[in-house]
Every structure is written in structure tokens, then in C-alpha cells.
Protein backbone atom coordinates (compact mmCIF):
# COMPACT_ATOMS: atom_id res chain seq x y z
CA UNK A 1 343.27 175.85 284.25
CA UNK A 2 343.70 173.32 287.04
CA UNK A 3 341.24 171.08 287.83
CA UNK A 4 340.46 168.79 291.54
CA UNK A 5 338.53 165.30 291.27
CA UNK A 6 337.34 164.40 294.35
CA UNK A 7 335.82 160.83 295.43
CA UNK A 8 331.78 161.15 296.78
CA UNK A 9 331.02 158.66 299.33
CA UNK A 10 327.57 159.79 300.92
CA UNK A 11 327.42 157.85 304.50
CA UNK A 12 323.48 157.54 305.85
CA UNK A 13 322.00 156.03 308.28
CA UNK A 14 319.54 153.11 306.73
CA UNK A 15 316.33 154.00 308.93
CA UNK A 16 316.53 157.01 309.75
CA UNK A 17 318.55 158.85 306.78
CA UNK A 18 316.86 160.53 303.77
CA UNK A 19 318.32 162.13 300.60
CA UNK A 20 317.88 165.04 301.87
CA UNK A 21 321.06 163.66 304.36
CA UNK A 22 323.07 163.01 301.20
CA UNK A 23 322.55 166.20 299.51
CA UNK A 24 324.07 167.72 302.72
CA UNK A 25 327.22 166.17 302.48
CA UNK A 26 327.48 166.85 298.93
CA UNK A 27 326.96 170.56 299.56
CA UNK A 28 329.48 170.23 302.44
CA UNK A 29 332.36 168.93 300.53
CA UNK A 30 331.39 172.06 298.02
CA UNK A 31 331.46 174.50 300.32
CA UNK A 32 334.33 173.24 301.48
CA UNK A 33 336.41 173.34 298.42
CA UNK A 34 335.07 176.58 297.09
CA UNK A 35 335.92 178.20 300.44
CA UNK A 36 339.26 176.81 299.22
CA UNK A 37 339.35 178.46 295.63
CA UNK A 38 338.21 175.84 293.75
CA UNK A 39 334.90 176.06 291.34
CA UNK A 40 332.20 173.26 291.41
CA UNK A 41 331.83 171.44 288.08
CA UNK A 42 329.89 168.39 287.68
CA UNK A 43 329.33 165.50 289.87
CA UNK A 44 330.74 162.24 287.66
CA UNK A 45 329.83 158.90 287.93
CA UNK A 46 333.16 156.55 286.81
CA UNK A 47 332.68 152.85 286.29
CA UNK A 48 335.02 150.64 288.12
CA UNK A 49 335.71 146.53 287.42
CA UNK A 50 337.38 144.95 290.76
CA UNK A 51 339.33 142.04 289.34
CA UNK A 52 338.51 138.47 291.18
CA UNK A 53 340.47 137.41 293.62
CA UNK A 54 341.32 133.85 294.85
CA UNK A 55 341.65 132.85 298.29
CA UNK A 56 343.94 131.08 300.34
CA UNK A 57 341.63 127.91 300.66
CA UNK A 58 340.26 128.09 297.58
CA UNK A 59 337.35 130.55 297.96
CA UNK A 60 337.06 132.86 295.17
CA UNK A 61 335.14 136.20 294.92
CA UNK A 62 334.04 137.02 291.14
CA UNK A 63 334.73 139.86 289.77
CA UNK A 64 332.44 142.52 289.65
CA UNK A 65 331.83 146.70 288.17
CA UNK A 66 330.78 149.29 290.76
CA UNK A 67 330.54 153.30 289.96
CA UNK A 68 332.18 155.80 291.96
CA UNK A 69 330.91 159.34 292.22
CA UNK A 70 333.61 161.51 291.76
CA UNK A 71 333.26 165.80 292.26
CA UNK A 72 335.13 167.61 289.90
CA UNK A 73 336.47 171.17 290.50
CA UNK A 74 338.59 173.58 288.52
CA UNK A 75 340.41 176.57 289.45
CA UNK A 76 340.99 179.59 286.43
């Protein structure tokens, strides 16, 4: 079995976009890749930790955990 893990990014506008907007792009990118073969799975949230970073003139930006949705496919 083979599987596909693709990143979710849903992209709305702030006054005028619903969820009904970001459920539309997430059935786009599975029609997409089924039209391709592949099988729908599970949508997968994956906690991330961005390390800190210094700057050049001594600003620093902590670091910080974000999630990622990630859409997972398999082929048979």
C-alpha cells in the first residue's frame, strides 16, 4: 500500500469568507487527488515547535508550537 500526505492550508478571505469557503478547498484538493488514484483517508492535525531565532541586532523571536493540517491518501 502506498500512501500521499499532503499539507492543508485553507486561504479565506477575513470578511467576507465562511467555512463553508474552507470546506471547498478541502474537497478540491480531494477531488483532485482521487481523480489521480489516490483514496482519501483522514485529515491529520501534526504539531510543529519552530525553534527561536536570534537576530542580527539582537532581536529575538521565542519559540513557539503551531499545527499543520496534513491530508493523508493511500493507494491499494
Amino acid at each position: 500500500m502506498e500512501y500521499k500526505v499532503v499539507p492543508f492550508v485553507a486561504s479565506i478571505d477575513p470578511k467576507k469568507g465562511t467555512s463553508d469557503h474552507v470546506a471547498q478547498q478541502l474537497e478540491s484538493l480531494i477531488r483532485n487527488y482521487t481523480s489521480q488514484g489516490w483514496e482519501y483517508v483522514r485529515l491529520e492535525g501534526v504539531s510543529t515547535y519552530i525553534h527561536p531565532q536570534t537576530g542580527c541586532f539582537g532581536g529575538n523571536t521565542p519559540g513557539y508550537t503551531t499545527v499543520k493540517q496534513m491530508v493523508v491518501f493511500q493507494k491499494k
